[in-house]
Protein backbone atom coordinates (compact mmCIF):
# COMPACT_ATOMS: atom_id res chain seq x y z
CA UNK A 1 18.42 1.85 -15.15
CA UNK A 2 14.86 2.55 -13.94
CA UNK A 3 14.78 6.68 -14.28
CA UNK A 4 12.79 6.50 -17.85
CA UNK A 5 10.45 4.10 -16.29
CA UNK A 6 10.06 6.75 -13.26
CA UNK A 7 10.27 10.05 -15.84
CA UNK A 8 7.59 8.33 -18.08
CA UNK A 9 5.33 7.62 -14.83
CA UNK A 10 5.72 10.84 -13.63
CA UNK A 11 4.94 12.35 -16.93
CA UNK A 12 1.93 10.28 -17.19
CA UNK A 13 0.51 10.74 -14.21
CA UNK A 14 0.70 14.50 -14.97
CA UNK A 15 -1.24 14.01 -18.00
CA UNK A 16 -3.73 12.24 -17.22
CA UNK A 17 -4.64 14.14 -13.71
CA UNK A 18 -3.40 17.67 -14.50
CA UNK A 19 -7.20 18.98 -14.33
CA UNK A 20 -7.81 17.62 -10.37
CA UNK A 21 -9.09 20.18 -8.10
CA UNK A 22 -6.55 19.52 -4.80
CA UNK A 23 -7.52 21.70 -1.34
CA UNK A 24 -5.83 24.91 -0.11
CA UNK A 25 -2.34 24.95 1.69
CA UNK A 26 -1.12 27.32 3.91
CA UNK A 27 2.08 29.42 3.37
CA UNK A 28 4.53 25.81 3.65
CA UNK A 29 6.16 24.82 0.35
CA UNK A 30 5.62 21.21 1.35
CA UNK A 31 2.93 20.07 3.48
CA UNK A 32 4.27 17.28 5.38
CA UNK A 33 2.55 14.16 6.90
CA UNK A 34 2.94 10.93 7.91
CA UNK A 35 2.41 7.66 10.07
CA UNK A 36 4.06 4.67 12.51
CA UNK A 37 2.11 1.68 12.62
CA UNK A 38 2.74 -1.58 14.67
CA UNK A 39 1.04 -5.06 13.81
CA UNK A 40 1.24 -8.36 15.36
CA UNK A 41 1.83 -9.71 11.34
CA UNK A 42 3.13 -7.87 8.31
CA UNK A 43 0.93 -8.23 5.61
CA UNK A 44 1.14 -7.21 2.27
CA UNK A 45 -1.23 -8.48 -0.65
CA UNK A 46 -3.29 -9.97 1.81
CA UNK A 47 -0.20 -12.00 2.98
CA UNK A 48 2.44 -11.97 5.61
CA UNK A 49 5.91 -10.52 4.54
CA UNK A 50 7.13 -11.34 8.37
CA UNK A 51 6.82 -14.67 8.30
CA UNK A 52 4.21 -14.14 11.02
CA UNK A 53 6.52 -11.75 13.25
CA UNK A 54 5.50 -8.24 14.25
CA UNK A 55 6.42 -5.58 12.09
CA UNK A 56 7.12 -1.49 12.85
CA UNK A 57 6.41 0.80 9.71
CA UNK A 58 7.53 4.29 9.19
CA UNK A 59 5.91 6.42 6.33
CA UNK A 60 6.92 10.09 5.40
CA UNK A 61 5.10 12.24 3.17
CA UNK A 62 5.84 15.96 1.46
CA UNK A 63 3.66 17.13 -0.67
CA UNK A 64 3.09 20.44 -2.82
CA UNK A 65 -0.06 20.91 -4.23
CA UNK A 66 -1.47 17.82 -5.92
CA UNK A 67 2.66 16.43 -6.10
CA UNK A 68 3.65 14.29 -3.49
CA UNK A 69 6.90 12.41 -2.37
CA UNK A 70 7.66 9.55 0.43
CA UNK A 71 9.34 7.47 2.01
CA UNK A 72 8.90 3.94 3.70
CA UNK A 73 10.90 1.54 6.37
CA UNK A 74 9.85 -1.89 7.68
CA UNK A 75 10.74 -4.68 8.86
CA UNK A 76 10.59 -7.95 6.43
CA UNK A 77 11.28 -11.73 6.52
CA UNK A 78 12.04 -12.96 3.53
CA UNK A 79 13.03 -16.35 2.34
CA UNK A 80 16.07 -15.19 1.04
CA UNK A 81 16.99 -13.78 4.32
CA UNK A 82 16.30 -10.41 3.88
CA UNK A 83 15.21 -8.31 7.37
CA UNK A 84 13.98 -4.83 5.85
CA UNK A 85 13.29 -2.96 3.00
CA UNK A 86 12.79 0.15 2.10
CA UNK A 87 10.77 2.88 -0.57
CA UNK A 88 10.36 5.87 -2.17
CA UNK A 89 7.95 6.70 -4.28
CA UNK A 90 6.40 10.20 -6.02
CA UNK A 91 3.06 10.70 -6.97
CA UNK A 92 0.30 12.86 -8.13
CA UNK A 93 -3.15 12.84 -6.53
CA UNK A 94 -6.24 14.85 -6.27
CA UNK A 95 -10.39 14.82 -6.46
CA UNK A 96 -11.86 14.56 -9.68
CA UNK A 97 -15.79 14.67 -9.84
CA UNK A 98 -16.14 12.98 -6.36
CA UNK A 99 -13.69 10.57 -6.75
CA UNK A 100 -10.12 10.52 -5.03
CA UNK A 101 -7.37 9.16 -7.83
CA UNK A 102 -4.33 8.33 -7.37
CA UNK A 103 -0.93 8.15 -8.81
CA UNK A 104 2.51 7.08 -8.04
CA UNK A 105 5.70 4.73 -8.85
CA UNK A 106 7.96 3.24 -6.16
CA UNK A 107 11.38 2.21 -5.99
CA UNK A 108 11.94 -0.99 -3.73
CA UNK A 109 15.24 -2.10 -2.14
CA UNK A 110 14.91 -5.23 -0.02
CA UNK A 111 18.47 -5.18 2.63
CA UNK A 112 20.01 -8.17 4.04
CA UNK A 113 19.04 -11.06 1.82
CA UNK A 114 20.99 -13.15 -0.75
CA UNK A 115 19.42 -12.65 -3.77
CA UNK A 116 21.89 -10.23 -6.36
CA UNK A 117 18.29 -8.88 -7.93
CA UNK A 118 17.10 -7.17 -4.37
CA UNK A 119 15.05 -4.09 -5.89
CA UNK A 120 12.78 -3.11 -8.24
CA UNK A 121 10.25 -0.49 -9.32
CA UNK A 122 6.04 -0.55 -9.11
CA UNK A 123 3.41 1.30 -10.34
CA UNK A 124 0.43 2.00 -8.01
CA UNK A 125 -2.66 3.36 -8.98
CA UNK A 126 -6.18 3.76 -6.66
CA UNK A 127 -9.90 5.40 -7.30
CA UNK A 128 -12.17 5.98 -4.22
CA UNK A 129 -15.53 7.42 -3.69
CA UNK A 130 -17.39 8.01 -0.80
CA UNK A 131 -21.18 8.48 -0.03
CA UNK A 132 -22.03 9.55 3.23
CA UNK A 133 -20.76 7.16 5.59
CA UNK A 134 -19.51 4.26 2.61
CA UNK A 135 -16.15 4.61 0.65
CA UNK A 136 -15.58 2.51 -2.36
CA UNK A 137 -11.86 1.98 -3.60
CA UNK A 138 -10.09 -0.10 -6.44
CA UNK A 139 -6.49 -0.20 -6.27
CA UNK A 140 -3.87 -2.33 -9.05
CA UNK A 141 -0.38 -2.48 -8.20
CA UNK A 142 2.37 -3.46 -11.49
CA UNK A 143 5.91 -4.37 -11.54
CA UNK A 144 7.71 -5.13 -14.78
CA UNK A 145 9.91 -7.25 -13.43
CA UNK A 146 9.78 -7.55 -9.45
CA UNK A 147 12.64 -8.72 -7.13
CA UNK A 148 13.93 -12.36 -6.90
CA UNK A 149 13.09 -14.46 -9.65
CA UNK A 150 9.17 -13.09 -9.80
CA UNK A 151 8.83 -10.49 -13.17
CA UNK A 152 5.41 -9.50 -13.78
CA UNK A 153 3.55 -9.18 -10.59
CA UNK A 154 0.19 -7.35 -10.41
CA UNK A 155 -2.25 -6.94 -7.63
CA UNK A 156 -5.84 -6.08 -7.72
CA UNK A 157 -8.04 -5.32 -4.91
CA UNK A 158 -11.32 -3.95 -4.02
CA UNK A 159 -12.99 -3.13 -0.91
CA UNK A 160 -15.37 -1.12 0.92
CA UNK A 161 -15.36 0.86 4.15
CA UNK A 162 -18.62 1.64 6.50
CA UNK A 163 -18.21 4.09 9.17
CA UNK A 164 -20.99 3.05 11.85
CA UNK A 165 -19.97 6.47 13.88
CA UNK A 166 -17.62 8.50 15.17
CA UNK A 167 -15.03 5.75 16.21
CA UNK A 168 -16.37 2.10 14.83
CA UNK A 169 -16.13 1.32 11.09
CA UNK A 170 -15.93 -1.82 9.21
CA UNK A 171 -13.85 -2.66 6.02
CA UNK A 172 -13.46 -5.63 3.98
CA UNK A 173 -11.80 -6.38 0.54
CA UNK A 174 -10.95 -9.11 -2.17
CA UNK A 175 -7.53 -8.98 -4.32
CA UNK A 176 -5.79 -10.95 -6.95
CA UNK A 177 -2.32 -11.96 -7.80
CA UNK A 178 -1.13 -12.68 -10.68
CA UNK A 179 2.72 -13.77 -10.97
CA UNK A 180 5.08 -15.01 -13.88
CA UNK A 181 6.61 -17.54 -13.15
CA UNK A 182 3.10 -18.06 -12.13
CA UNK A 183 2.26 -18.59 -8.77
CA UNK A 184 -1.13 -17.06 -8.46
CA UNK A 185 -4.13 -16.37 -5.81
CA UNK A 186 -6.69 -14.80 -4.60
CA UNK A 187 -7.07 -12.91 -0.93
CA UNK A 188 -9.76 -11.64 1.17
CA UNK A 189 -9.75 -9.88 4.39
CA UNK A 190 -12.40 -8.39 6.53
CA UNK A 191 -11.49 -5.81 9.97
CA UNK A 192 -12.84 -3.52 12.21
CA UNK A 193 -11.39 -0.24 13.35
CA UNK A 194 -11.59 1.58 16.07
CA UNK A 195 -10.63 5.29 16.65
CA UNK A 196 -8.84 5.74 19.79
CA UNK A 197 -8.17 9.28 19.25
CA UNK A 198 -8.12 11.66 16.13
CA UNK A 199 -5.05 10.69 14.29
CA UNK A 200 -4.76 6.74 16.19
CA UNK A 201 -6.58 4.15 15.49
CA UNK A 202 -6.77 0.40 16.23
CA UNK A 203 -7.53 -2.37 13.31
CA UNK A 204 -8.28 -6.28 13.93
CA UNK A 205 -8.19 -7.63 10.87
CA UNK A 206 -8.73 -11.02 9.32
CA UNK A 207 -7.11 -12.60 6.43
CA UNK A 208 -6.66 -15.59 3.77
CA UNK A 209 -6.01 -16.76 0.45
CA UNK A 210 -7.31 -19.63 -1.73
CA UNK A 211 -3.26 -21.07 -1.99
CA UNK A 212 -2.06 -22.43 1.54
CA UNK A 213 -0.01 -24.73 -0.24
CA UNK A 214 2.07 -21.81 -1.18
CA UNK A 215 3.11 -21.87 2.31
CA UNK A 216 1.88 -20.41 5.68
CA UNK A 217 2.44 -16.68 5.11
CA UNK A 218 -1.06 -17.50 2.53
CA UNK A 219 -3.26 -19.09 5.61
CA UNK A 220 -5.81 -17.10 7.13
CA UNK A 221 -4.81 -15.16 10.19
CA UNK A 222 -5.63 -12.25 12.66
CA UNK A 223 -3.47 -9.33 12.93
CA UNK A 224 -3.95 -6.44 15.05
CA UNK A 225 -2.43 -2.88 14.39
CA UNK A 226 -1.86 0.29 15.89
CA UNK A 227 -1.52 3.24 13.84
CA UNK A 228 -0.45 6.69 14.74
CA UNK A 229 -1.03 9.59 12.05
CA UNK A 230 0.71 12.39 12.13
């Protein structure tokens, strides 16, 4: 029931960034990429989707000229009893004046839990620039009508990046979310990565909201996470 949403995103996204400039690609149709990640906490939104447990991510990523598809696996733990959930999402992105934009819409499937309404789709949209050593991004996240008894969810969240050198930078950003039935707040979180080698990194991060009394995946917290590109 959700391909016109996906067809009209699609054909948006088109639209609106047909005149990006993307780089060169070799001889590949598809330029593939991709990442595993491991964190003491699974946050998402600036809160934990674990319920404080470790989580493993897997992301996979093809992509032909400015086009891209992927996919996404992770662990969960939600109160419904769901254990996983999985993504897949296709996108358009590309540089437009010095700024990196953004497009894409994702279809969600939460496994395991006991909820009959376990999926839904969201819209994703991000804007960075950087000068020099400092990157600026805005990203807002939509769902019509997300899984569970939430509909409207949206999530917006800015933040800024200084590289100090070669391995050290620092990060830090504030969101907002806004739910119907409405169970707003607002997030921070502030981090510091480190560049092991080219394509792995480590990030200690710190986070919190303005709503414990939504419960304790919304209290602050430190998580730490490896990430391996590839």
């Amino acid at each position: 029931m959700h391909s016109p949403f996906i067809l009209t995103a699609i054909a948006l996204g088109i639209t609106a960034l047909s005149t990006l400039s993307t780089p060169a690609h070799g001889d590949t149709f598809f330029d593939l990429s991709g990442l595993i990640s491991l964190a003491s906490d699974g946050i998402s939104k600036d809160t934990s989707e674990t319920d404080e447990n470790p989580q493993a991510v897997l992301y996979l990523e093809a992509a032909h000229g400015a086009f891209f598809t992927g996919a996404k696996l992770k662990n969960i733990k939600g109160a419904d009893g769901s254990d996983f959930q999985h993504e897949y999402s296709v996108g358009i992105k590309g540089d437009k004046a010095g700024f990196q934009l953004a497009l894409q819409v994702a279809y969600k499937i939460k496994e395991g839990g006991s909820l009959p309404d376990d999926s839904h789709v969201e819209w994703k949209g991000d804007i960075s620039r950087t000068f020099e050593r400092t990157t600026a991004k805005l990203e807002v996240e939509y769902s019509p009508d997300s899984s569970g008894p939430t509909k409207k969810a949206t999530w917006i969240n800015g933040s800024l990046a200084q590289k100090l050198n070669d391995k050290w930078s620092v990060s830090g950003g504030i969101g907002t979310r806004k739910l119907s039935p409405a169970k707003d707040y607002n997030g921070i979180d502030l981090g510091v990565t480190y560049g092991l080698f080219e394509n792995t990194s480590l990030d200690l991060r710190y986070y919190d909201t303005d709503r414990h009394e939504y419960g304790k995946g919304n209290e602050e917290r430190l998580v730490l996470k490896l990430t391996q590109k590839f």
